[in-house]
C-alpha atoms as a PDB file:
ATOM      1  CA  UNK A   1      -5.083 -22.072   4.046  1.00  0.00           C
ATOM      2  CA  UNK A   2      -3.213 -22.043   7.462  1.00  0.00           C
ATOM      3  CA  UNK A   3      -3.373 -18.623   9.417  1.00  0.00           C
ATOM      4  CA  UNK A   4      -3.871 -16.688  12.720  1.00  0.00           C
ATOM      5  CA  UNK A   5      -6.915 -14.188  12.806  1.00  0.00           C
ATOM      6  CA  UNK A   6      -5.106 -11.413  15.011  1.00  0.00           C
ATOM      7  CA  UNK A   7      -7.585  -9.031  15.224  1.00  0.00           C
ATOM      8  CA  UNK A   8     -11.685 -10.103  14.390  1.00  0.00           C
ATOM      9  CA  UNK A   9     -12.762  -6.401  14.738  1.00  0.00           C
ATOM     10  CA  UNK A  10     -14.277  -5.559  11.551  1.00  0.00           C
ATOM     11  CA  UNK A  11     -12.408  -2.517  10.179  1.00  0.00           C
ATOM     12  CA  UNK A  12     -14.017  -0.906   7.375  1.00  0.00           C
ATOM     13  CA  UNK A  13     -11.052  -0.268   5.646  1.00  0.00           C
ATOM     14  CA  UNK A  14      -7.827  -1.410   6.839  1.00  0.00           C
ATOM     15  CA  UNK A  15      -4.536  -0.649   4.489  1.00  0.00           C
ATOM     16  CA  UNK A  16      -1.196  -0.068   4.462  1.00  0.00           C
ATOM     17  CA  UNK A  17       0.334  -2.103   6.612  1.00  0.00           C
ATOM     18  CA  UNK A  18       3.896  -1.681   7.777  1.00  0.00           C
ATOM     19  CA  UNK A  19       6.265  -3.204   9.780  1.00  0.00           C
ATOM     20  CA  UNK A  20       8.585  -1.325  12.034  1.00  0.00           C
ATOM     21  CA  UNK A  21      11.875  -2.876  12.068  1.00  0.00           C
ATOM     22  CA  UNK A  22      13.096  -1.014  15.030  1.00  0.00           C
ATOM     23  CA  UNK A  23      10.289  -1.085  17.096  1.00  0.00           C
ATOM     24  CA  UNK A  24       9.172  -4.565  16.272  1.00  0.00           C
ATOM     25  CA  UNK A  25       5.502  -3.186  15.837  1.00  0.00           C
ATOM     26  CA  UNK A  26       2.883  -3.677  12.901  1.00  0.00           C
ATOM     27  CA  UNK A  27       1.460  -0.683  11.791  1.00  0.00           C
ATOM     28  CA  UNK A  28      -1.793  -0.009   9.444  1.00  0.00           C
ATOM     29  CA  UNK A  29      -4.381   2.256   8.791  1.00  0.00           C
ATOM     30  CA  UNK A  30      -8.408   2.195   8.912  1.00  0.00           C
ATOM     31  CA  UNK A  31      -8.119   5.247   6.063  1.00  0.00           C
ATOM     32  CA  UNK A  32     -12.404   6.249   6.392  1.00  0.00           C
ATOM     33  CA  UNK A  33     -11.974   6.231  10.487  1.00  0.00           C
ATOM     34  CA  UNK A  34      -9.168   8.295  10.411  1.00  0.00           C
ATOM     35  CA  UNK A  35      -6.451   6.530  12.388  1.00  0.00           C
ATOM     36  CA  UNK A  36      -3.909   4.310  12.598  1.00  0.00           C
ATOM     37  CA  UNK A  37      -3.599   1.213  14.713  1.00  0.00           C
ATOM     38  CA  UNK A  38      -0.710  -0.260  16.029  1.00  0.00           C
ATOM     39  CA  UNK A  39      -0.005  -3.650  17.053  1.00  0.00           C
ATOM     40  CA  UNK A  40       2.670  -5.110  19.220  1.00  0.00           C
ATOM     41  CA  UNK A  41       2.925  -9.107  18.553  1.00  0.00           C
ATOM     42  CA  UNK A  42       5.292  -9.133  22.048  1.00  0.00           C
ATOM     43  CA  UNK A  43       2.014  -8.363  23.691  1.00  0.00           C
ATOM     44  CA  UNK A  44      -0.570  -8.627  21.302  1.00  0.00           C
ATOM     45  CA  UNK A  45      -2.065  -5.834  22.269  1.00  0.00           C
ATOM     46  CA  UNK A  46      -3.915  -2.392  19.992  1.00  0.00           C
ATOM     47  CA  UNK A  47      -3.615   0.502  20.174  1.00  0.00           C
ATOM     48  CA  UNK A  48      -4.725   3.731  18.046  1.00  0.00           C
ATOM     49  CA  UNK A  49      -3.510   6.642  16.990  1.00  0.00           C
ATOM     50  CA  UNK A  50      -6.199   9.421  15.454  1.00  0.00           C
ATOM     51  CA  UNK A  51      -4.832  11.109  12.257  1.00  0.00           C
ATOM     52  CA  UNK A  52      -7.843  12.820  11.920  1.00  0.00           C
ATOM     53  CA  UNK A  53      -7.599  12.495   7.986  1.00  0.00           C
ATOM     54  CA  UNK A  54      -8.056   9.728   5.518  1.00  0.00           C
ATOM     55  CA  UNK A  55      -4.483   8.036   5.511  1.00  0.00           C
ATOM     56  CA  UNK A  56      -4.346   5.781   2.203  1.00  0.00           C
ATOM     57  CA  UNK A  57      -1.111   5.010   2.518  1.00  0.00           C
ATOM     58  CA  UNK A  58       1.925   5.878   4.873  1.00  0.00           C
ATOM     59  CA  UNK A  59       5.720   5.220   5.373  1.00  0.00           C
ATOM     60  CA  UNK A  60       7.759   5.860   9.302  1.00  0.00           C
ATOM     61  CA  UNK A  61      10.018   8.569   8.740  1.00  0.00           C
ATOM     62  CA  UNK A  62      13.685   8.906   9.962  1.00  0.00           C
ATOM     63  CA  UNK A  63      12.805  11.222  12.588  1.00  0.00           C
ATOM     64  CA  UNK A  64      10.286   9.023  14.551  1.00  0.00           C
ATOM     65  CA  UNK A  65       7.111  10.898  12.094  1.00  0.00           C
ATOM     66  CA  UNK A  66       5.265   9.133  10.045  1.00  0.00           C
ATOM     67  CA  UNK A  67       4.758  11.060   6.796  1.00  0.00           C
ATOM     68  CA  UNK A  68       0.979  10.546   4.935  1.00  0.00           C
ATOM     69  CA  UNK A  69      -0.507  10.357   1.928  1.00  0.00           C
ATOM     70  CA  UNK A  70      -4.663  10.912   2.105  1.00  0.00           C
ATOM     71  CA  UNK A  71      -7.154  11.989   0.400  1.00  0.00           C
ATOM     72  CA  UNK A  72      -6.485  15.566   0.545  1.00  0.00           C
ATOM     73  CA  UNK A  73      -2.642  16.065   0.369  1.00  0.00           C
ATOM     74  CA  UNK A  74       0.700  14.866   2.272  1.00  0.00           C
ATOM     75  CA  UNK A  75       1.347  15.491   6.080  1.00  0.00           C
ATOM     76  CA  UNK A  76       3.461  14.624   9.036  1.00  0.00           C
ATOM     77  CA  UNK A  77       2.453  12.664  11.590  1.00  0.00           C
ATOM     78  CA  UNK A  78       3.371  12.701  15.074  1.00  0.00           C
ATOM     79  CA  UNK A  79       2.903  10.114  17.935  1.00  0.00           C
ATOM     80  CA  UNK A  80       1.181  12.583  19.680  1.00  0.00           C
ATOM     81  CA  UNK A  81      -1.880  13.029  16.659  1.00  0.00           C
ATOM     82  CA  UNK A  82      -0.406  16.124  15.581  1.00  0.00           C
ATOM     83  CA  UNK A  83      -0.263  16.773  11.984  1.00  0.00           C
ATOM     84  CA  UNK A  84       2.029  19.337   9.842  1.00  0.00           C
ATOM     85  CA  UNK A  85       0.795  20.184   6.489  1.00  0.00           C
ATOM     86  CA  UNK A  86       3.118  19.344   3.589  1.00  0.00           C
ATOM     87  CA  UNK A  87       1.238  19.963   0.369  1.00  0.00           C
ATOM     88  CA  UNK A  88      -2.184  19.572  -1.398  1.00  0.00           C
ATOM     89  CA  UNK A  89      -0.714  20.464  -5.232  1.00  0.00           C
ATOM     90  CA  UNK A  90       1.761  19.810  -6.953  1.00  0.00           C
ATOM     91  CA  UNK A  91       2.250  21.513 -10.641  1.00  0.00           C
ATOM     92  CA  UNK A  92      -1.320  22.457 -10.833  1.00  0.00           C
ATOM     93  CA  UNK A  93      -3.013  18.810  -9.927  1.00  0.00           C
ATOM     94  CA  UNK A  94      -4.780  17.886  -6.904  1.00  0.00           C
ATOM     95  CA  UNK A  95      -3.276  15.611  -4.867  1.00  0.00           C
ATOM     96  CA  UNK A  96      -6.087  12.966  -3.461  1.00  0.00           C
ATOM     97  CA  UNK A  97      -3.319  10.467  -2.758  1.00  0.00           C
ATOM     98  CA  UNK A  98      -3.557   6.922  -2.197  1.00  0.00           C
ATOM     99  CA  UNK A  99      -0.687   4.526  -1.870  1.00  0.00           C
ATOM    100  CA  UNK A 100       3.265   5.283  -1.237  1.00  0.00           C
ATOM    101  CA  UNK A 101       6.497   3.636  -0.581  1.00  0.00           C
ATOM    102  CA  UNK A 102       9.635   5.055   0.393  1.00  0.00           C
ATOM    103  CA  UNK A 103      13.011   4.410  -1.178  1.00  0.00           C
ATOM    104  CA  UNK A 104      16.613   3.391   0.042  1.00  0.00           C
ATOM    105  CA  UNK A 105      17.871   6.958   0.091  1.00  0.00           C
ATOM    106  CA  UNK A 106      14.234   8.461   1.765  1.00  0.00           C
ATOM    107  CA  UNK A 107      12.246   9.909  -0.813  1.00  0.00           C
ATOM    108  CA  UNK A 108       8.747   9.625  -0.526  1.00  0.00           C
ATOM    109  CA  UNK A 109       6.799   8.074  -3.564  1.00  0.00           C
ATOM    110  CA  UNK A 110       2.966   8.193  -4.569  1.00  0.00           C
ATOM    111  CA  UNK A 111       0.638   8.472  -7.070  1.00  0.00           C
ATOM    112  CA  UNK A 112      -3.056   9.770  -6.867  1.00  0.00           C
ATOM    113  CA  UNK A 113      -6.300   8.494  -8.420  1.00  0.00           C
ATOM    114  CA  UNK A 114      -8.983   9.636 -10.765  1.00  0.00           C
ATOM    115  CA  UNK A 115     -12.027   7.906  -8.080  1.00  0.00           C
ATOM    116  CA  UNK A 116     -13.358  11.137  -7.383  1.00  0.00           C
ATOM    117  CA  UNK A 117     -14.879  13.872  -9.984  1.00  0.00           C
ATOM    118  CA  UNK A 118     -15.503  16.650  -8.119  1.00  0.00           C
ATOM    119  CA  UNK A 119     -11.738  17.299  -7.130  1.00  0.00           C
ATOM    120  CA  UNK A 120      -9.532  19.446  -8.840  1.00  0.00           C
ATOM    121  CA  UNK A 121      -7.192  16.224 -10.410  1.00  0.00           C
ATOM    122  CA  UNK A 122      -6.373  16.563 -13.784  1.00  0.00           C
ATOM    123  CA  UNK A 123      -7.341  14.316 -16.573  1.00  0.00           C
ATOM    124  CA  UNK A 124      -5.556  10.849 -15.011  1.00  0.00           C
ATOM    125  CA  UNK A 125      -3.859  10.322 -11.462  1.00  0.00           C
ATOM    126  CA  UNK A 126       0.001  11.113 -11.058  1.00  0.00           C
ATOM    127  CA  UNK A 127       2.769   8.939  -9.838  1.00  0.00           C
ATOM    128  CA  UNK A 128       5.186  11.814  -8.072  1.00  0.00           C
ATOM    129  CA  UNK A 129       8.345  11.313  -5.843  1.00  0.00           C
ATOM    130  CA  UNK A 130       9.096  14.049  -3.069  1.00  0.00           C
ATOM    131  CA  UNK A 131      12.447  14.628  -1.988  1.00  0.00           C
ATOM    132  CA  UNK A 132      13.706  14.708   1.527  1.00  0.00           C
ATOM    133  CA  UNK A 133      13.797  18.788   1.021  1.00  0.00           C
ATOM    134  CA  UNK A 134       9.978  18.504   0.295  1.00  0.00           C
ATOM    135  CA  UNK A 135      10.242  19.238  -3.534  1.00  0.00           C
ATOM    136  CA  UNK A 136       7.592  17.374  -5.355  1.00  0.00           C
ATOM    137  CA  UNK A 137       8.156  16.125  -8.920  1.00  0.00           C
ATOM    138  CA  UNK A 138       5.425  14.045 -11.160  1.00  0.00           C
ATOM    139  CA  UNK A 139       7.161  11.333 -12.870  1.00  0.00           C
ATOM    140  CA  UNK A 140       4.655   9.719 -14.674  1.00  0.00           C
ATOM    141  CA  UNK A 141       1.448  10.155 -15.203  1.00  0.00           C
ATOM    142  CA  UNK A 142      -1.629   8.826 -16.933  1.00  0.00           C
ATOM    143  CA  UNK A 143      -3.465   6.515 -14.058  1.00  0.00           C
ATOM    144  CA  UNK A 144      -7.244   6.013 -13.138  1.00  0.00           C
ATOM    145  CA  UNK A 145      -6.253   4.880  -9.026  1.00  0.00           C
ATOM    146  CA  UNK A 146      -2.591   4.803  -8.289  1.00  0.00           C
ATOM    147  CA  UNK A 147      -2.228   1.822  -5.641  1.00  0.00           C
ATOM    148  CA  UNK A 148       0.327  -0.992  -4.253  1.00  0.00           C
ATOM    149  CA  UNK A 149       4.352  -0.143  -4.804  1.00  0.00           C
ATOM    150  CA  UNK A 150       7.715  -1.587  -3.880  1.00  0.00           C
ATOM    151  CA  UNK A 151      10.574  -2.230  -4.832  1.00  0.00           C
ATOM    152  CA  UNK A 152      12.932  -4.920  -5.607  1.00  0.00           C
ATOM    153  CA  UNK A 153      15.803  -6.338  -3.145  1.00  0.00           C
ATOM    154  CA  UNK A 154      18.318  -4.245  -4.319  1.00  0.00           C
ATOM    155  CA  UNK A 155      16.118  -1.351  -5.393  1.00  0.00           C
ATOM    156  CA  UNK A 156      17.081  -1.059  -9.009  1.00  0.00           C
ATOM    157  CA  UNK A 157      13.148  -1.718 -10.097  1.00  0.00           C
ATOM    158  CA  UNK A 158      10.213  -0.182  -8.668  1.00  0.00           C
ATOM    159  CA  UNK A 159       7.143  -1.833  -9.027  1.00  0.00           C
ATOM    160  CA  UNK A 160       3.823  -0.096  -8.877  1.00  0.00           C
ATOM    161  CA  UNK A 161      -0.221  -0.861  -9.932  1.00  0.00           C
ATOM    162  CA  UNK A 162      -2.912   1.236 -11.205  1.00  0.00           C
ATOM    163  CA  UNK A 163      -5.506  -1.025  -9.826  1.00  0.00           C
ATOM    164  CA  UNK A 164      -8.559   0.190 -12.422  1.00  0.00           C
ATOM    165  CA  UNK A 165      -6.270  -1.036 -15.120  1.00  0.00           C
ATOM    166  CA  UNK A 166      -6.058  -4.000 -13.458  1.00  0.00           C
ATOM    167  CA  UNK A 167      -2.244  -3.456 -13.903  1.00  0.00           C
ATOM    168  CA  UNK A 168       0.808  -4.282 -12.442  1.00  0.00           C
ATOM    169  CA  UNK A 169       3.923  -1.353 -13.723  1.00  0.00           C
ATOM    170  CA  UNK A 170       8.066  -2.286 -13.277  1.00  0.00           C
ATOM    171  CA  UNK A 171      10.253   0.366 -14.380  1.00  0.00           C
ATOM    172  CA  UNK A 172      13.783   1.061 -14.184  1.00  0.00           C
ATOM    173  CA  UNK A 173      14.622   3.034 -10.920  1.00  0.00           C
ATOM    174  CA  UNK A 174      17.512   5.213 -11.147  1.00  0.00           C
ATOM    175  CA  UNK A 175      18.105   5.389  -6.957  1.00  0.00           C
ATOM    176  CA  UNK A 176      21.013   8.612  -7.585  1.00  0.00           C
ATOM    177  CA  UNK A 177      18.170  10.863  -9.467  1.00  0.00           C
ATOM    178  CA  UNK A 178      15.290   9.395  -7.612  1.00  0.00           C
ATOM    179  CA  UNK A 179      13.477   8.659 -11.246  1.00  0.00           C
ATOM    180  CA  UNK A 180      11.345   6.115 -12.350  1.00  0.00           C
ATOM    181  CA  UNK A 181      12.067   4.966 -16.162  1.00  0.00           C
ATOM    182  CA  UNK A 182      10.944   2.633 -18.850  1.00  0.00           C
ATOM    183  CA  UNK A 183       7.569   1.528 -17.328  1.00  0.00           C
ATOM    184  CA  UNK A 184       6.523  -1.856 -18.932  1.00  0.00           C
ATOM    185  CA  UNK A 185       3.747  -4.031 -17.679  1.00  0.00           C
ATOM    186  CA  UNK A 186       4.729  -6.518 -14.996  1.00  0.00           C
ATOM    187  CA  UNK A 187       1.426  -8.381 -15.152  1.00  0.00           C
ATOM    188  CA  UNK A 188      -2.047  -8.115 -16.295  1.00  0.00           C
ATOM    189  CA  UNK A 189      -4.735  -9.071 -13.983  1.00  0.00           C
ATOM    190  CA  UNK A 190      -7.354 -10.859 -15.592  1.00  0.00           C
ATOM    191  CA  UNK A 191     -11.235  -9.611 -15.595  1.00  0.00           C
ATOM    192  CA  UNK A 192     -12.528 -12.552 -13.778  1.00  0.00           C
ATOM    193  CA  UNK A 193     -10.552 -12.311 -10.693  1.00  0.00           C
ATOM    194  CA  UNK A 194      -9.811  -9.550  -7.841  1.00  0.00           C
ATOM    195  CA  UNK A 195      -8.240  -6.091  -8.352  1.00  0.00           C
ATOM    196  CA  UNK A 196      -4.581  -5.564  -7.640  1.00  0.00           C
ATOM    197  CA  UNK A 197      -4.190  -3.555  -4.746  1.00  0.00           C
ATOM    198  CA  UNK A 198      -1.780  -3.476  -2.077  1.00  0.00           C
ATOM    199  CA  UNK A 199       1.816  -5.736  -2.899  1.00  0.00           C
ATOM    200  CA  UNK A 200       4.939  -6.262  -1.086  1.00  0.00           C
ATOM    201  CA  UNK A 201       8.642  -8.100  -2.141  1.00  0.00           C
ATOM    202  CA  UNK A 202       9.863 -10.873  -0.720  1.00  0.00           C
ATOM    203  CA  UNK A 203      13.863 -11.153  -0.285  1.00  0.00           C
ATOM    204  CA  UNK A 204      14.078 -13.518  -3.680  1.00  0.00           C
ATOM    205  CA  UNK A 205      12.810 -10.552  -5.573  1.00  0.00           C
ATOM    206  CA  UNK A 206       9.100 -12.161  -5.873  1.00  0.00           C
ATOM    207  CA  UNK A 207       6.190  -9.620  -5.931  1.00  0.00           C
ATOM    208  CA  UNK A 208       3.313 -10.450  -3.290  1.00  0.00           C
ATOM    209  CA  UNK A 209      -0.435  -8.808  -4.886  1.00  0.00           C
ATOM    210  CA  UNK A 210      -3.088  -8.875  -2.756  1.00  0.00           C
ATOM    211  CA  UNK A 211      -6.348  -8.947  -4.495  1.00  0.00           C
ATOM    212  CA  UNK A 212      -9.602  -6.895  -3.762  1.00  0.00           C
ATOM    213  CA  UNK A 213     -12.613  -8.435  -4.294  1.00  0.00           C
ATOM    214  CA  UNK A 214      -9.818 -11.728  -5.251  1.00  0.00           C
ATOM    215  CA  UNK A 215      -9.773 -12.813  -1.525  1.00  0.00           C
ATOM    216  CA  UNK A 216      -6.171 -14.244  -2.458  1.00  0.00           C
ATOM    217  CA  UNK A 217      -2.655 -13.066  -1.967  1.00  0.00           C
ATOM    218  CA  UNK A 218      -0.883 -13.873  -5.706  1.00  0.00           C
ATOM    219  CA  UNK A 219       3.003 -14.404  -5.535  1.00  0.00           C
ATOM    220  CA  UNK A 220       4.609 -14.010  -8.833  1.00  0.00           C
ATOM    221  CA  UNK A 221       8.186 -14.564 -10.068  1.00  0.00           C
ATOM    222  CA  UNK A 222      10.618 -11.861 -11.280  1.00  0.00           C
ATOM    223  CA  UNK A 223       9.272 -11.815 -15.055  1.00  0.00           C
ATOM    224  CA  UNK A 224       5.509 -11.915 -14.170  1.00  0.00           C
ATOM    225  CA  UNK A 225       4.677 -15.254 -14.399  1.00  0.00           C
ATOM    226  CA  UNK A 226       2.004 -16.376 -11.524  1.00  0.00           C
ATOM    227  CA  UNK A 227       4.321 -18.709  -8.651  1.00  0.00           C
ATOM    228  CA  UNK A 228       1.128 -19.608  -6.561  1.00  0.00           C
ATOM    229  CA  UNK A 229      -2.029 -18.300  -4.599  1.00  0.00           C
ATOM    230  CA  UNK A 230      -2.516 -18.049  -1.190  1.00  0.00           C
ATOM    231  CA  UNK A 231      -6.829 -18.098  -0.284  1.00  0.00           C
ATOM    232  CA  UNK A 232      -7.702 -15.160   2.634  1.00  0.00           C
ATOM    233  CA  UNK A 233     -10.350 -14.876   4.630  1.00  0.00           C
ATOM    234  CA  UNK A 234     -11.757 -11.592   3.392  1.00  0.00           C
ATOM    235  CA  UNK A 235     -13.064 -10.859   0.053  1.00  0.00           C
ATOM    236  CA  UNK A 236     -11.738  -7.624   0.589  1.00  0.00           C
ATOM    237  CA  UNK A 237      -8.048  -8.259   0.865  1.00  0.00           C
ATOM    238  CA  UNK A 238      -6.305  -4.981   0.954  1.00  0.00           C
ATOM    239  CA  UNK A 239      -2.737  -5.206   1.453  1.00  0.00           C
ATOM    240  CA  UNK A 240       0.169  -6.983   2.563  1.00  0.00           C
ATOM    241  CA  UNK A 241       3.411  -6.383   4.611  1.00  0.00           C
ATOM    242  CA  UNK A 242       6.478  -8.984   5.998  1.00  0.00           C
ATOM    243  CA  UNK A 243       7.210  -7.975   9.554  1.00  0.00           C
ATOM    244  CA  UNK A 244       8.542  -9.946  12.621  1.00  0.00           C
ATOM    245  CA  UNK A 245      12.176 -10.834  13.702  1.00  0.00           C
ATOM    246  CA  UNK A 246      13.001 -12.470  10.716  1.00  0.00           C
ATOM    247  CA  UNK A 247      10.498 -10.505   8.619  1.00  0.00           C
ATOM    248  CA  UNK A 248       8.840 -14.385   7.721  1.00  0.00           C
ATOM    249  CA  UNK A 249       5.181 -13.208   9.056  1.00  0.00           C
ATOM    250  CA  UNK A 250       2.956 -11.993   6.201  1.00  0.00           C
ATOM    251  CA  UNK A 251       0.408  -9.376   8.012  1.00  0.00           C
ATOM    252  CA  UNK A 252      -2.953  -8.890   5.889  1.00  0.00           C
ATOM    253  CA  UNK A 253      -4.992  -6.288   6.072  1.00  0.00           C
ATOM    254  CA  UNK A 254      -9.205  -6.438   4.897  1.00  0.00           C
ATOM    255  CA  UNK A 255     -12.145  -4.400   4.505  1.00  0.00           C
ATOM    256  CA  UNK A 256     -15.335  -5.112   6.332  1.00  0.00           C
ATOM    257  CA  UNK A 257     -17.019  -2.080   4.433  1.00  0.00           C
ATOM    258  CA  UNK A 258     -18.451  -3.394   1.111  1.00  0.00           C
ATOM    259  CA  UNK A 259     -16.941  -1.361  -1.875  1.00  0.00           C
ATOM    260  CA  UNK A 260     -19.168  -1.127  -4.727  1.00  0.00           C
ATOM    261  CA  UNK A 261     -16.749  -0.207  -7.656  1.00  0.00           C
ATOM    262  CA  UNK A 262     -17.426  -0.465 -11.404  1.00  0.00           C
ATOM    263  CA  UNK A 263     -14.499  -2.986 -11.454  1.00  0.00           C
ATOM    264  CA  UNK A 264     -15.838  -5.846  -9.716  1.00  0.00           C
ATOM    265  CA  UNK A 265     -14.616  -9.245 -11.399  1.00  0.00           C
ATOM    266  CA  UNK A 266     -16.935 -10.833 -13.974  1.00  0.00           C
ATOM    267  CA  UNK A 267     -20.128 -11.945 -12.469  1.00  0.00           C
ATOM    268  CA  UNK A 268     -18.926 -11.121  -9.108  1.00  0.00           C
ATOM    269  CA  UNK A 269     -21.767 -11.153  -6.562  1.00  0.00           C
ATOM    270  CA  UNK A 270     -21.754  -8.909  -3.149  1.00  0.00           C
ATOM    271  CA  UNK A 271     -22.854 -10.205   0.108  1.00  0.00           C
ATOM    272  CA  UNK A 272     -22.899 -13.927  -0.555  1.00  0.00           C
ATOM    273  CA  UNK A 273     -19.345 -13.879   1.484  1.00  0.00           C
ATOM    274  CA  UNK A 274     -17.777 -11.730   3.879  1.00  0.00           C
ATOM    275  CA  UNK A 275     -15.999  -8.704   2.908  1.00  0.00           C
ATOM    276  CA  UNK A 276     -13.882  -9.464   5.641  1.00  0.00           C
ATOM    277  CA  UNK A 277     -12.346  -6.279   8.044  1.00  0.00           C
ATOM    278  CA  UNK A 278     -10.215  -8.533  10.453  1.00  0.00           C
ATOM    279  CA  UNK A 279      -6.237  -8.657  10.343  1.00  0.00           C
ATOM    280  CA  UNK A 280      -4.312 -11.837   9.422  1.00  0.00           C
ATOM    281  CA  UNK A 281      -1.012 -13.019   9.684  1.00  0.00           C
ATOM    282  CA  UNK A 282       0.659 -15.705   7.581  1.00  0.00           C
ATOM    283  CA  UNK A 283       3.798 -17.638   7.910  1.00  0.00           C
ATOM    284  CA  UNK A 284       5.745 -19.714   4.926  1.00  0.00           C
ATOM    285  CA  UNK A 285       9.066 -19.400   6.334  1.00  0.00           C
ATOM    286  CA  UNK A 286       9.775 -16.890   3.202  1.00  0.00           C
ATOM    287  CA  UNK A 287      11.600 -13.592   4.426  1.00  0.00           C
ATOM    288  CA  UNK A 288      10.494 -10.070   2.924  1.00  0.00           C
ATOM    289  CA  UNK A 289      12.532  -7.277   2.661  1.00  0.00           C
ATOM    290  CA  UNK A 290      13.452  -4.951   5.519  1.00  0.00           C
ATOM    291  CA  UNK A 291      11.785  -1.626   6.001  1.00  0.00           C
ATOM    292  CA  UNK A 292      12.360   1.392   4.334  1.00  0.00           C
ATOM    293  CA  UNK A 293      12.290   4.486   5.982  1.00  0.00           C
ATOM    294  CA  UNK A 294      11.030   8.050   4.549  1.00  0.00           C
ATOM    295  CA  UNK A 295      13.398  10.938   5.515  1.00  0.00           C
ATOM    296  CA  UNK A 296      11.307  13.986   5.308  1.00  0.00           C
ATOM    297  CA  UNK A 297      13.024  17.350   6.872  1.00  0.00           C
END
């Protein structure tokens, strides 16, 4: 396990990292602390930007934005901290968001979860897509905790886990219509290891998992099979994102606040390692793919 420990500061739940192609920054959020931080790897300096929500999962918009999912609906972001409200329903459901994506022509795609009983939710968590006009559609439906999505190189599947289900999703992704189709399992995670959660795609059209609880990144090869395992520091790897000039550094984000889910691996044991809550980087000489911005009016 070779890698650089950018940041040691313990975050208690850093996600969604994403690389900004044009600014050449790393992005991510600590979603209970409500804000983003930015790094710049010309400096290597943080910075922070409050969002004043819980941001599970964002993509950079067109327009220099950065649209959100959280834990209470969808906003717009500004550089400033400013948010605009977008939407807290959509056809009757809740929307306690967690992860997103964006696709080539900028619609914004992301499911909800089924974590928390006392919202209004629906029986199962949602994946939806949201046009650049702000309609809303669900998709698909049927998830306990909607997490890590992407898509392939040249985004005719879309990949996508429900993370409870220990599950891994590829459909069919019909880019004109904006529509998900044929779901079929990609790969089934096993009970004695981590929890799928945040993935990315590398430019061979491999799908990067990182796994919660796992303490690995898994790489697997375009039909599912397992290609290898990389070992993190954190037992709470969260997520994954390619980023620098030739999009060859893997960024990993961790959580130094312990999660105590019902799906813990088989005989897993807390606090005999660190969770983890620093942010890694990577480097295999294996490109990803570039970034994908949302285009939200």
């Amino acid at each position: 396990m070779s890698y650089t420990c950018i940041s040691h500061e313990p975050f208690a739940v850093g996600e969604s990292p994403r690389w900004n192609e044009k600014q050449q920054i790393l992005m991510f959020t600590d979603v209970p602390m409500q804000k983003l931080h930015i790094f710049d790897p010309k400096t290597g300096s943080f910075s922070e930007l409050p969002a004043g929500k819980n941001v599970s999962g964002f993509c950079f918009n067109k327009d220099g934005r950065i649209v959100c999912a959280t834990h209470t609906g969808l906003y717009l972001l500004n550089m400033q901290g400013n948010l605009e409200f977008i939407a807290n329903e959509a056809e009757g459901n809740f929307l306690k968001c967690n992860d997103c994506t964006a696709d080539a022509y900028g619609r914004f795609i992301f499911g909800t979860s089924f974590y928390d009983p006392g919202l209004r939710h629906g029986d199962r968590g949602n994946l939806y897509v949201m046009d650049p006009d702000r309609t809303i559609r669900k998709v698909d439906e049927g998830f306990v905790h909607a997490n890590g999505m992407a898509f392939s190189p040249d985004g005719k599947l879309f990949y996508f886990t429900d993370c409870a289900a220990r599950t891994i999703y590829v459909y069919e992704y019909d880019l004109k219509k904006g529509v998900p189709e044929h779901r079929k399992v990609f790969a089934k995670i096993p009970l004695y290891q981590g929890i799928p959660d945040g993935m990315a795609v590398d430019r061979n059209g491999y799908v990067w998992s990182a796994q919660w609880y796992g303490g690995v990144l898994v790489r697997y090869d375009p039909t599912g099979n397992v290609d290898f395992v990389i070992r993190t520091p954190a037992q709470q790897t969260s997520a994954l994102a390619f980023g620098g000039s030739d999009l060859c550094d893997i960024y990993v984000t961790s959580a130094g606040r312990w999660a105590y889910l019902e799906d813990t691996p088989t005989h897993y044991e807390y606090d005999v390692l660190e969770p983890g809550g620093g942010l890694y980087k990577f480097n295999y000489g294996i490109a990803g793919c570039g970034t994908t911005y949302a285009d939200i009016d």
